[in-house]
N, C-alpha and C. Protein backbone atom coordinates (compact mmCIF):
# COMPACT_ATOMS: atom_id res chain seq x y z
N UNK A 1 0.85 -1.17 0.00
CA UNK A 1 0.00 0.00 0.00
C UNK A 1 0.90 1.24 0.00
N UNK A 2 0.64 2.12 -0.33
CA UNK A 2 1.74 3.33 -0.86
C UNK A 2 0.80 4.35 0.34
N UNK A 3 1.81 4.97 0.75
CA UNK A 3 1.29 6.45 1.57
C UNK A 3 0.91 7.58 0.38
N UNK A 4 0.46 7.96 1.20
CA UNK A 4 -0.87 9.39 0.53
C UNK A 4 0.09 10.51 -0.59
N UNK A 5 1.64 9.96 -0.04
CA UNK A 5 2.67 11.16 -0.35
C UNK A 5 2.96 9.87 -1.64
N UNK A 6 3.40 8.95 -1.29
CA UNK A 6 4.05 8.36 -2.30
C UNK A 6 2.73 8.26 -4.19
N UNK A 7 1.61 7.67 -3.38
CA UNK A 7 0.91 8.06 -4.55
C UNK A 7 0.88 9.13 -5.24
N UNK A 8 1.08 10.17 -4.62
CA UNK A 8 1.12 11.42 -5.31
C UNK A 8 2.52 11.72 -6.28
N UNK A 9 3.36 10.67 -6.12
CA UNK A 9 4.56 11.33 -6.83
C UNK A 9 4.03 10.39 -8.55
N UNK A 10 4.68 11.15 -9.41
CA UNK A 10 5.22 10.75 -10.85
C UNK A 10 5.05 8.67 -10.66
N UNK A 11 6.00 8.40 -9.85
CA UNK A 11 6.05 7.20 -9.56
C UNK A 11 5.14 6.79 -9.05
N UNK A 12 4.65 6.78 -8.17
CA UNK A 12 3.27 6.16 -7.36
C UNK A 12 2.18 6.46 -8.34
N UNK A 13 2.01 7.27 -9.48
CA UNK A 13 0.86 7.29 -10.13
C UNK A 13 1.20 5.79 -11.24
N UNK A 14 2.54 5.55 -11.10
CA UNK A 14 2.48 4.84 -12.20
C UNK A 14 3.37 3.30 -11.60
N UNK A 15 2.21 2.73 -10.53
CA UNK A 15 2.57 1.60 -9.96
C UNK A 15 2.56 0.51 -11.00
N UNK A 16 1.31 0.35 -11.75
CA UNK A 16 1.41 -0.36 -12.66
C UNK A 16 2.28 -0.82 -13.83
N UNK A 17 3.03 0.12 -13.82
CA UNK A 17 4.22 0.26 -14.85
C UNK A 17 5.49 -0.60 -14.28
N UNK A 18 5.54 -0.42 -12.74
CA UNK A 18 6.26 -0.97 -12.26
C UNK A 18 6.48 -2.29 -11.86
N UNK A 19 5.19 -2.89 -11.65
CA UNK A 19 5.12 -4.16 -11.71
C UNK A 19 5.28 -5.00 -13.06
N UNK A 20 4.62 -4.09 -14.22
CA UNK A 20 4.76 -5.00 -15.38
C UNK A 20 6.41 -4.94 -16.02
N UNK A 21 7.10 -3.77 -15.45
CA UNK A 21 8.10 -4.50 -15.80
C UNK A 21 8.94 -5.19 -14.30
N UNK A 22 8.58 -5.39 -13.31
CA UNK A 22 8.94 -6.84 -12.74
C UNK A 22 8.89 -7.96 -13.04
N UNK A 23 7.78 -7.72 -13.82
CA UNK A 23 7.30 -9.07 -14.55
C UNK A 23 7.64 -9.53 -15.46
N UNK A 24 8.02 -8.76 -16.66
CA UNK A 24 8.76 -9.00 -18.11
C UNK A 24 10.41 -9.12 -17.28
N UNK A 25 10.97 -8.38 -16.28
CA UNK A 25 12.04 -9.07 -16.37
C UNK A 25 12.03 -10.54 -15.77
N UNK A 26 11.47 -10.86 -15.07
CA UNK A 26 11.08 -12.09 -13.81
C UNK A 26 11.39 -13.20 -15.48
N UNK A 27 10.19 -13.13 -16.42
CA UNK A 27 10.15 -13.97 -17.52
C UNK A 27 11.57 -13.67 -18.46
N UNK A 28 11.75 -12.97 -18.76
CA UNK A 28 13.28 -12.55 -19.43
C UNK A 28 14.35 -13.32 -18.67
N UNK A 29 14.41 -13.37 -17.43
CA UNK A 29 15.66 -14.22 -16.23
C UNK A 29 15.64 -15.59 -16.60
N UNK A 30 14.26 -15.73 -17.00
CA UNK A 30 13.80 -17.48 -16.71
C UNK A 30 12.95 -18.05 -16.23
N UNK A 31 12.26 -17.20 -14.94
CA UNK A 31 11.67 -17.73 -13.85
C UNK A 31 10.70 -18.00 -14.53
N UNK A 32 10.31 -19.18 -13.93
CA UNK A 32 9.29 -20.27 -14.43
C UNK A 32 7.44 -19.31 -14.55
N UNK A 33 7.37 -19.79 -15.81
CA UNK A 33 5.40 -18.54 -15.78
C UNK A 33 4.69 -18.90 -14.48
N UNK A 34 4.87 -19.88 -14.20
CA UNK A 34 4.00 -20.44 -13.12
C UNK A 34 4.52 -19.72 -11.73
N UNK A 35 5.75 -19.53 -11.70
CA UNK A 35 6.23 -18.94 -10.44
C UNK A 35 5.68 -17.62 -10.67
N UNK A 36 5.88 -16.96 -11.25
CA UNK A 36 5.85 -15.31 -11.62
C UNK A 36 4.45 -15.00 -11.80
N UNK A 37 3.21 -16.09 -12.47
CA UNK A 37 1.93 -16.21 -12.23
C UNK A 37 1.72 -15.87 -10.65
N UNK A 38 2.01 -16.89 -9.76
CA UNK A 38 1.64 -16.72 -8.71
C UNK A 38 2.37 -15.68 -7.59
N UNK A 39 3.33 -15.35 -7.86
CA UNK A 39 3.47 -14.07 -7.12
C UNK A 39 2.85 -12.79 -7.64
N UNK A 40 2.46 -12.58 -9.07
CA UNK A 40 1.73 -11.80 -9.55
C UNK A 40 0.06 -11.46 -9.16
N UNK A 41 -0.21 -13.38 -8.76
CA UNK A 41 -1.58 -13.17 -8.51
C UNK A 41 -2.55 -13.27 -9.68
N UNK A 42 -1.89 -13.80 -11.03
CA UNK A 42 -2.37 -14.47 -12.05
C UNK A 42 -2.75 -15.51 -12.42
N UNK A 43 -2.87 -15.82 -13.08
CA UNK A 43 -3.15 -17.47 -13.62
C UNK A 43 -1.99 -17.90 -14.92
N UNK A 44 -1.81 -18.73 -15.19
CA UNK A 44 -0.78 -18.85 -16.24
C UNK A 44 -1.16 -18.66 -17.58
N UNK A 45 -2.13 -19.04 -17.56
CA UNK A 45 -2.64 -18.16 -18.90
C UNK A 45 -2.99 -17.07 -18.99
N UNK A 46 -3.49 -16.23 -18.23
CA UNK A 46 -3.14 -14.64 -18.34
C UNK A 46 -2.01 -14.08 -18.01
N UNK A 47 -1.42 -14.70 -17.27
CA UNK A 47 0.15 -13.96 -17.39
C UNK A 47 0.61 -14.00 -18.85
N UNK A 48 0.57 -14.93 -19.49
CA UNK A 48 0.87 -15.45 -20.86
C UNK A 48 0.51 -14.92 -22.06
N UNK A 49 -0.81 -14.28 -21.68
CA UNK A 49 -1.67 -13.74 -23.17
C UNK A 49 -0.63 -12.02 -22.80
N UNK A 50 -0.49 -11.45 -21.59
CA UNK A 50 0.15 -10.10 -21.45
C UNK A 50 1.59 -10.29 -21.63
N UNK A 51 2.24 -11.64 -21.64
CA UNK A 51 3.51 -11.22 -21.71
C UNK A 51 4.23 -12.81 -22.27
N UNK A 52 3.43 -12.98 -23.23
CA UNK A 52 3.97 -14.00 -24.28
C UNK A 52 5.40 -13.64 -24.99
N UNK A 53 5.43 -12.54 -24.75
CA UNK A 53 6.66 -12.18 -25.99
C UNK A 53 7.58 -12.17 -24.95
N UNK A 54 7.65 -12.60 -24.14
CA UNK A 54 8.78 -12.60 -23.01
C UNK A 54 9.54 -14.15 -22.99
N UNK A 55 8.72 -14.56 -23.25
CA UNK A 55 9.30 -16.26 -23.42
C UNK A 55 9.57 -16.04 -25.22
N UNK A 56 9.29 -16.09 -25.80
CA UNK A 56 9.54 -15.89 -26.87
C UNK A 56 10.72 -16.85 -27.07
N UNK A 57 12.07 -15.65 -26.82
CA UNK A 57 13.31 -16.56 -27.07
C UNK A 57 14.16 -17.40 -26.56
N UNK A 58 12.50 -18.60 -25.71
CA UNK A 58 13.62 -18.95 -24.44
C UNK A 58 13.43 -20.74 -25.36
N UNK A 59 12.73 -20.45 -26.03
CA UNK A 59 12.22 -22.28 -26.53
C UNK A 59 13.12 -23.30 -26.69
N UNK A 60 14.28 -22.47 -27.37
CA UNK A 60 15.54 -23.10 -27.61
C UNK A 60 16.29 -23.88 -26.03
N UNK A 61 16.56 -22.97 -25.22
CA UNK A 61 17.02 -22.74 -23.81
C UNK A 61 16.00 -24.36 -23.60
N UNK A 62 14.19 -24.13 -23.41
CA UNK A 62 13.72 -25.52 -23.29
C UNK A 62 14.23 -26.52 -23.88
N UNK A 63 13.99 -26.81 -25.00
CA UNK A 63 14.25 -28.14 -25.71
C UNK A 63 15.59 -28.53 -25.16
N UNK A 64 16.90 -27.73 -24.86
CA UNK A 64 17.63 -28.40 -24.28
C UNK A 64 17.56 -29.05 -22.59
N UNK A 65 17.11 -28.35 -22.32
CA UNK A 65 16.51 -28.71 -20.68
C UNK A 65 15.77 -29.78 -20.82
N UNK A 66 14.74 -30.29 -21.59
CA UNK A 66 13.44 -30.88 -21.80
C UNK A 66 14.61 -32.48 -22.07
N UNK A 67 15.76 -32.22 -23.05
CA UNK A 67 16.05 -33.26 -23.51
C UNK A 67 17.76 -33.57 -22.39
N UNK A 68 18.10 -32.78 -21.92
CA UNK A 68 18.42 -33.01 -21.00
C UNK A 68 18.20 -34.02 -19.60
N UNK A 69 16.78 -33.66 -19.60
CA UNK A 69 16.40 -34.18 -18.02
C UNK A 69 15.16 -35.52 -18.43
N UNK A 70 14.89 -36.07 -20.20
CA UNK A 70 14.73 -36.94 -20.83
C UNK A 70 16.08 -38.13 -20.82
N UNK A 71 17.28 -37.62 -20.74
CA UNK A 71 18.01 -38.64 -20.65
C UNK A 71 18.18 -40.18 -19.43
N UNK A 72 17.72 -41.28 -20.47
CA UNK A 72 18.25 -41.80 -18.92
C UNK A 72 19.50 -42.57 -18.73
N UNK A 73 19.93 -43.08 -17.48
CA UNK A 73 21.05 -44.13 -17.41
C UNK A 73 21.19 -45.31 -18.23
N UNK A 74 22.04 -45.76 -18.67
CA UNK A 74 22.55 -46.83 -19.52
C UNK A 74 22.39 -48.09 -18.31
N UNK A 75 21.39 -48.78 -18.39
CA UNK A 75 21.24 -49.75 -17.70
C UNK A 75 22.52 -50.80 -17.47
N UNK A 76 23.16 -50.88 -18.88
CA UNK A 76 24.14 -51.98 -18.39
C UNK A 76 25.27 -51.35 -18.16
N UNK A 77 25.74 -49.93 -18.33
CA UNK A 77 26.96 -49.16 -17.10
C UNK A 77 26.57 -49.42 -16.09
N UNK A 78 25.35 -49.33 -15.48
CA UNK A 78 25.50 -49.30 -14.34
C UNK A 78 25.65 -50.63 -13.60
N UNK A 79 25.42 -51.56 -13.97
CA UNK A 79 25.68 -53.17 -14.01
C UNK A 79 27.43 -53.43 -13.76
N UNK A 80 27.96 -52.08 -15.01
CA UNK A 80 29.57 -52.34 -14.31
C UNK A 80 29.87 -53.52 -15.81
């Protein structure tokens, strides 16, 4: 909640500004939509429809993660 003084400044009129870019950077870092959904107080699909273009260039970054953590152990290394 902002005091009576802070709303009144340049900045306090423009809280909203400030959160949305917390938010585009939060998604720009990485942090998961779902995390940044819920500290936002969104849902993941509306975080998503306002700030789709934030993931944008991360797909690449996935597919390696995705196929990363798809790998499994070689059953017969581990046999020795």
């Amino acid at each position: 909640m902002l005091t009576p003084y802070e709303f009144g400044t340049p900045l306090g009129r423009r809280v909203y500004d400030l959160r949305h870019t917390r938010l585009t950077n939060w998604l720009h870092a990485g942090v998961p939509a779902a995390t940044v959904a819920e500290r936002a107080g969104d849902s993941v699909p509306v975080l998503l429809t306002t700030y789709a273009r934030c993931v944008d260039g991360q797909l690449d970054d996935l597919k390696q993660r995705i196929e990363r953590a798809g790998e499994l152990p070689d059953p017969a290394a581990a046999r020795g």
